[in-house]
Protein backbone atom coordinates (compact mmCIF):
# COMPACT_ATOMS: atom_id res chain seq x y z
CA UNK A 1 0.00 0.00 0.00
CA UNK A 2 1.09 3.32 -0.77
CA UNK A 3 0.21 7.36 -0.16
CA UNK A 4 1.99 8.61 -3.24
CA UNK A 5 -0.43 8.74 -5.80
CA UNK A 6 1.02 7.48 -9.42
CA UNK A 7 0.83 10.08 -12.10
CA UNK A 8 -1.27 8.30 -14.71
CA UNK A 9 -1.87 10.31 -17.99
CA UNK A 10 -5.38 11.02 -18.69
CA UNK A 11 -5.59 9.54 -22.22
CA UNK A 12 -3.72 6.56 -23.11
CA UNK A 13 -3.73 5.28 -26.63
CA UNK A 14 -7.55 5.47 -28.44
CA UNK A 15 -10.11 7.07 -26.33
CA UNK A 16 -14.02 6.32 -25.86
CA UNK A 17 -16.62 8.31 -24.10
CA UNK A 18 -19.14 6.38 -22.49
CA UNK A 19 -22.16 8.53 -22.13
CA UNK A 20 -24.28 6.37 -19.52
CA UNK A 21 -27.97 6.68 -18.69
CA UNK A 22 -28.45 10.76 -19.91
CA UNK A 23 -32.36 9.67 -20.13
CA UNK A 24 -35.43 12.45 -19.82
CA UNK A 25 -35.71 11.08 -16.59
CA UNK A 26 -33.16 12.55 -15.48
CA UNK A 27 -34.10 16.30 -16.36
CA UNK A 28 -37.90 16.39 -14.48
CA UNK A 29 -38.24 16.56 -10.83
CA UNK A 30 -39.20 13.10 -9.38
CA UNK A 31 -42.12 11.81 -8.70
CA UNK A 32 -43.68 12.55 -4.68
CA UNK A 33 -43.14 8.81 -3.64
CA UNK A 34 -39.48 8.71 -4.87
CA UNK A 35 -36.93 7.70 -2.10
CA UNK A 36 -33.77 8.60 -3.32
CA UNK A 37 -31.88 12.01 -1.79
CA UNK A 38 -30.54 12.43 -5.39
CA UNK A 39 -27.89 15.79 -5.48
CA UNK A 40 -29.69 18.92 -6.21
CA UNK A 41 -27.62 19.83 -8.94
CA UNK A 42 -28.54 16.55 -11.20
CA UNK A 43 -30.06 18.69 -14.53
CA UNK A 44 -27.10 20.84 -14.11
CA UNK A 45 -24.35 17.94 -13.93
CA UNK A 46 -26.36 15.89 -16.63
CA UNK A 47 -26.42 19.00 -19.02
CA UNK A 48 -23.16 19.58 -18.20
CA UNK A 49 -22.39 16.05 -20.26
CA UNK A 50 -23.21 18.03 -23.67
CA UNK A 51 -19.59 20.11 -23.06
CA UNK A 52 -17.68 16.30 -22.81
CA UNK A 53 -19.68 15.36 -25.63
CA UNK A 54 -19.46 17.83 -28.10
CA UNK A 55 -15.57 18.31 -26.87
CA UNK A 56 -15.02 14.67 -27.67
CA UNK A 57 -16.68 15.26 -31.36
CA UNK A 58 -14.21 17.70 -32.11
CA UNK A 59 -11.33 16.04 -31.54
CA UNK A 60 -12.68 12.95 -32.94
CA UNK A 61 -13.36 10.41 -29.86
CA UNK A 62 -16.07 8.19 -30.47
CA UNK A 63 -19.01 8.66 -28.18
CA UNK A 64 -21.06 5.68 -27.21
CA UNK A 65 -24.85 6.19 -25.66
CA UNK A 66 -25.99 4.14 -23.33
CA UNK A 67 -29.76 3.90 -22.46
CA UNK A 68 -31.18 1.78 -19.28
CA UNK A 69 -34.65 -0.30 -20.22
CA UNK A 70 -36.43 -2.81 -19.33
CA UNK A 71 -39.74 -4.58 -20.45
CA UNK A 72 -43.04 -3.38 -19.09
CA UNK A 73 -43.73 -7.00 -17.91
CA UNK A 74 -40.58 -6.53 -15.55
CA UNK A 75 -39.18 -9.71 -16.35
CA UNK A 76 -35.71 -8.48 -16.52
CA UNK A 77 -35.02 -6.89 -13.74
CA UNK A 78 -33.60 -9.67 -11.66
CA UNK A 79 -32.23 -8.67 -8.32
CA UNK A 80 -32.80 -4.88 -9.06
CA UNK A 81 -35.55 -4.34 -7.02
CA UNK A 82 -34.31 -5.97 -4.18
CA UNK A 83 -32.80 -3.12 -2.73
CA UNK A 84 -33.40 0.62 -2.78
CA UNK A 85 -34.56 1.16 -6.09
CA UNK A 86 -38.06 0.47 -7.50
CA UNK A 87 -38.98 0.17 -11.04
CA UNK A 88 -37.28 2.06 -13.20
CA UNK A 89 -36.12 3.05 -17.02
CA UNK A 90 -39.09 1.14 -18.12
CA UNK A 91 -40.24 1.30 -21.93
CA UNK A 92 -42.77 3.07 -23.01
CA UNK A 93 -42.70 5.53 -20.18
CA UNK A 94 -41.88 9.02 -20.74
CA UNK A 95 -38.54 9.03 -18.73
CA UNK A 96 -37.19 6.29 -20.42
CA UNK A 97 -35.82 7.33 -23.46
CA UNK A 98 -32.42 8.91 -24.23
CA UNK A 99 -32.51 12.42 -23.95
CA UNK A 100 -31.73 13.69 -27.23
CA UNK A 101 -31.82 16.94 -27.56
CA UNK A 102 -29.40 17.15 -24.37
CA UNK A 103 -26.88 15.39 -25.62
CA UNK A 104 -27.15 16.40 -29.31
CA UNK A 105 -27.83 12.35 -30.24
CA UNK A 106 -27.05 11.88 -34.25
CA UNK A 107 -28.72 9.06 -36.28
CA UNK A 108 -25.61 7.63 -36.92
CA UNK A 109 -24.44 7.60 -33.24
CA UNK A 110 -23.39 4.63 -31.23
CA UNK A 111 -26.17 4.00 -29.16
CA UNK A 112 -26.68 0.33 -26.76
CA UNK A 113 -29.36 -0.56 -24.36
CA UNK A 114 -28.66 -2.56 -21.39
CA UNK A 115 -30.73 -4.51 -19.02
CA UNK A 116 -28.06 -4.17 -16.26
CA UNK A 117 -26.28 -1.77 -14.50
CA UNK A 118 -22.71 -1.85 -15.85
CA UNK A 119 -22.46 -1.06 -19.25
CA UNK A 120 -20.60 -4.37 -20.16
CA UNK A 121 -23.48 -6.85 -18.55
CA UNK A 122 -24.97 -8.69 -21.39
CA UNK A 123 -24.33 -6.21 -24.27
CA UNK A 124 -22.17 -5.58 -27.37
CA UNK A 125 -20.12 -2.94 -25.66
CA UNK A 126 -16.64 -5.08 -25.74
CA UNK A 127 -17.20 -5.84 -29.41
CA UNK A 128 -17.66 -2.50 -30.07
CA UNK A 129 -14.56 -1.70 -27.83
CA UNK A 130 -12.43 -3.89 -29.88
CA UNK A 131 -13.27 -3.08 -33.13
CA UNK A 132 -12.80 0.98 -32.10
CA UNK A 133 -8.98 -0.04 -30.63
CA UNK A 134 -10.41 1.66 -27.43
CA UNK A 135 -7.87 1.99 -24.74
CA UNK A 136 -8.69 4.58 -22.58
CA UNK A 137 -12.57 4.62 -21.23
CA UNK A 138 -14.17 8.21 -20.06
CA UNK A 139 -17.21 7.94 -18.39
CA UNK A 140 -19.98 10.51 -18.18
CA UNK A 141 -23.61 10.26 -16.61
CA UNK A 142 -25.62 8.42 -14.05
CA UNK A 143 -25.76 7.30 -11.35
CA UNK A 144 -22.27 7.67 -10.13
CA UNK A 145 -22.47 5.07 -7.62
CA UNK A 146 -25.06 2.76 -9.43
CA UNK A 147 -24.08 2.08 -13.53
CA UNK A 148 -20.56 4.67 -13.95
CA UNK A 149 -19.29 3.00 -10.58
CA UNK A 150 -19.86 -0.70 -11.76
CA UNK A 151 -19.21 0.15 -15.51
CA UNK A 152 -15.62 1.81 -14.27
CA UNK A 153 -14.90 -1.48 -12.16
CA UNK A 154 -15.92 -3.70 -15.26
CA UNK A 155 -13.93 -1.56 -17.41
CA UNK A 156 -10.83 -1.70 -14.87
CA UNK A 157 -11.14 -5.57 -14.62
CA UNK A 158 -11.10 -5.66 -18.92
CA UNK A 159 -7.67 -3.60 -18.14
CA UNK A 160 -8.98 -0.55 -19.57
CA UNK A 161 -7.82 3.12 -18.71
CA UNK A 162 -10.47 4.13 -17.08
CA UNK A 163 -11.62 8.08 -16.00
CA UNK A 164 -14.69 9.80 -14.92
CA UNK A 165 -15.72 13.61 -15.24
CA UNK A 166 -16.98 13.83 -12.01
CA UNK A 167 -18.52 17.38 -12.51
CA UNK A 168 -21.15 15.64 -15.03
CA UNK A 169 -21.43 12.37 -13.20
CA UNK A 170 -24.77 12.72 -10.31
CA UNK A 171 -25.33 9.97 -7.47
CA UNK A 172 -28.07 8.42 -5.95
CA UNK A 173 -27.19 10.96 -3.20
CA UNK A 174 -24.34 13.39 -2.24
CA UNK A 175 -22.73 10.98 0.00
CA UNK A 176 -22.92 8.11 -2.33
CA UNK A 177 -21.47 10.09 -4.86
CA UNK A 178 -18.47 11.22 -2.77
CA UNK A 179 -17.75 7.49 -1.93
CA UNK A 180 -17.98 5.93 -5.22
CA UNK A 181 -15.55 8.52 -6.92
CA UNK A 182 -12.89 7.68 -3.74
CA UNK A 183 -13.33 4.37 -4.46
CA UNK A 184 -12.61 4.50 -8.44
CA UNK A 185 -9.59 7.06 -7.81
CA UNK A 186 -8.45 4.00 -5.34
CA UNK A 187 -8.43 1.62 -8.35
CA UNK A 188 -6.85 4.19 -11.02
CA UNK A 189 -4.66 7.06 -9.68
CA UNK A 190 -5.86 10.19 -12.01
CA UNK A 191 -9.54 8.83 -12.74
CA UNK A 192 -11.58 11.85 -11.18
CA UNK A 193 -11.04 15.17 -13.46
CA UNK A 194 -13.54 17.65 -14.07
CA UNK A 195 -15.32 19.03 -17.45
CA UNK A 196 -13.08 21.76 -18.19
CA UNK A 197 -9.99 19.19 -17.44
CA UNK A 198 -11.70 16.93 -20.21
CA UNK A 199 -12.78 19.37 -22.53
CA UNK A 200 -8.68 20.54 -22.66
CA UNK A 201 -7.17 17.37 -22.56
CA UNK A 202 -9.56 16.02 -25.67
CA UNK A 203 -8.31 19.38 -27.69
CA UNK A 204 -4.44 18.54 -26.51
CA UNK A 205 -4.87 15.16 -27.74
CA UNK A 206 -6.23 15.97 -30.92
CA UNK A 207 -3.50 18.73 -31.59
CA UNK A 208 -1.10 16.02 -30.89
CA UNK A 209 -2.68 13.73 -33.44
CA UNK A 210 -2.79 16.26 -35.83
CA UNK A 211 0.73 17.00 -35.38
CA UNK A 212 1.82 12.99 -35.61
């Protein structure tokens, strides 16, 4: 164990944005029997995301969407409900979709659904991955300490570079949040930057390209 923390460089070969979750839900108050503290400043961290996004365009980093859904039936949720969390992301339901306009979502975009909360459970997102030469994983959205916590551990466990803007990430509460960004910086020295950090770095590494 050690106190010195490693200098890791932000971006390390190809990088990916994972944009997780950015779903309408996310920009309307919730509804009165919802449980969660949630941080007050979700809508402002989610639309913060657009900055990363568009930033990432620019210097030509691919951008992959993820969406949360499950069936109406609920036959897919599993253990999901067992703890804090009630039905949610379900299709159909106005909350559920990805939130477009947000996060300026093109036709041709890279866009997966997942019936889980990491972002690698039971989808095409290491295929994809591969076939990009993705390296280094950046990881925007929600919740911190629900699908970009377990999608950062996935994605450290696939030996990925992994990073999270955690000025456009929001948790399930304020504490939660806190926790679950301590606990990915324990696992990659350098993963917690913020959006202006990001939005630099991606302009840096595409000078740098350009210049190669």
């Amino acid at each position: 164990m050690t106190n010195v923390k490693k200098k890791n460089p932000f971006i390390v070969g190809k990088a990916v944005v994972l944009a997780i979750d950015i779903q309408q839900g996310s920009f309307v108050p919730p509804p009165p029997n919802f449980h969660l503290p949630l941080m007050p400043d979700t809508i402002e961290r989610m639309s913060r995301t657009r900055s990363v996004i568009d930033a990432a365009r620019a210097a030509d980093i691919p951008v992959i969407f993820f969406q949360e859904i499950h069936r109406a039936s609920l036959i897919d949720f599993g253990r999901e409900l067992d703890g804090s969390e009630g039905p949610h992301c379900v299709e159909g339901r106005p909350g559920t979709p990805i939130a477009r306009d947000v996060v300026g979502l093109r036709e041709d975009d890279y866009v997966i659904q997942k019936r889980r909360y990491s972002c690698f459970f039971g989808t095409e997102l290491e295929i994809l991955l591969k076939a990009l030469k993705a390296e280094t994983l950046i990881l925007i959205g929600g919740f911190t300490d629900v699908c970009v916590h377990y999608t950062f551990v996935d994605g450290h466990q696939h030996d990925y570079h992994c990073r999270v803007v955690h000025d456009c990430v929001a948790g399930s509460s304020i504490k939660a949040h806190t926790a679950s960004l301590e606990a990915m910086e324990y696992l990659q020295h350098g993963a917690n930057v913020d959006c202006a950090y990001a939005v630099d770095a991606f302009a840096q590494h595409a000078r740098k390209r350009a210049d190669a």
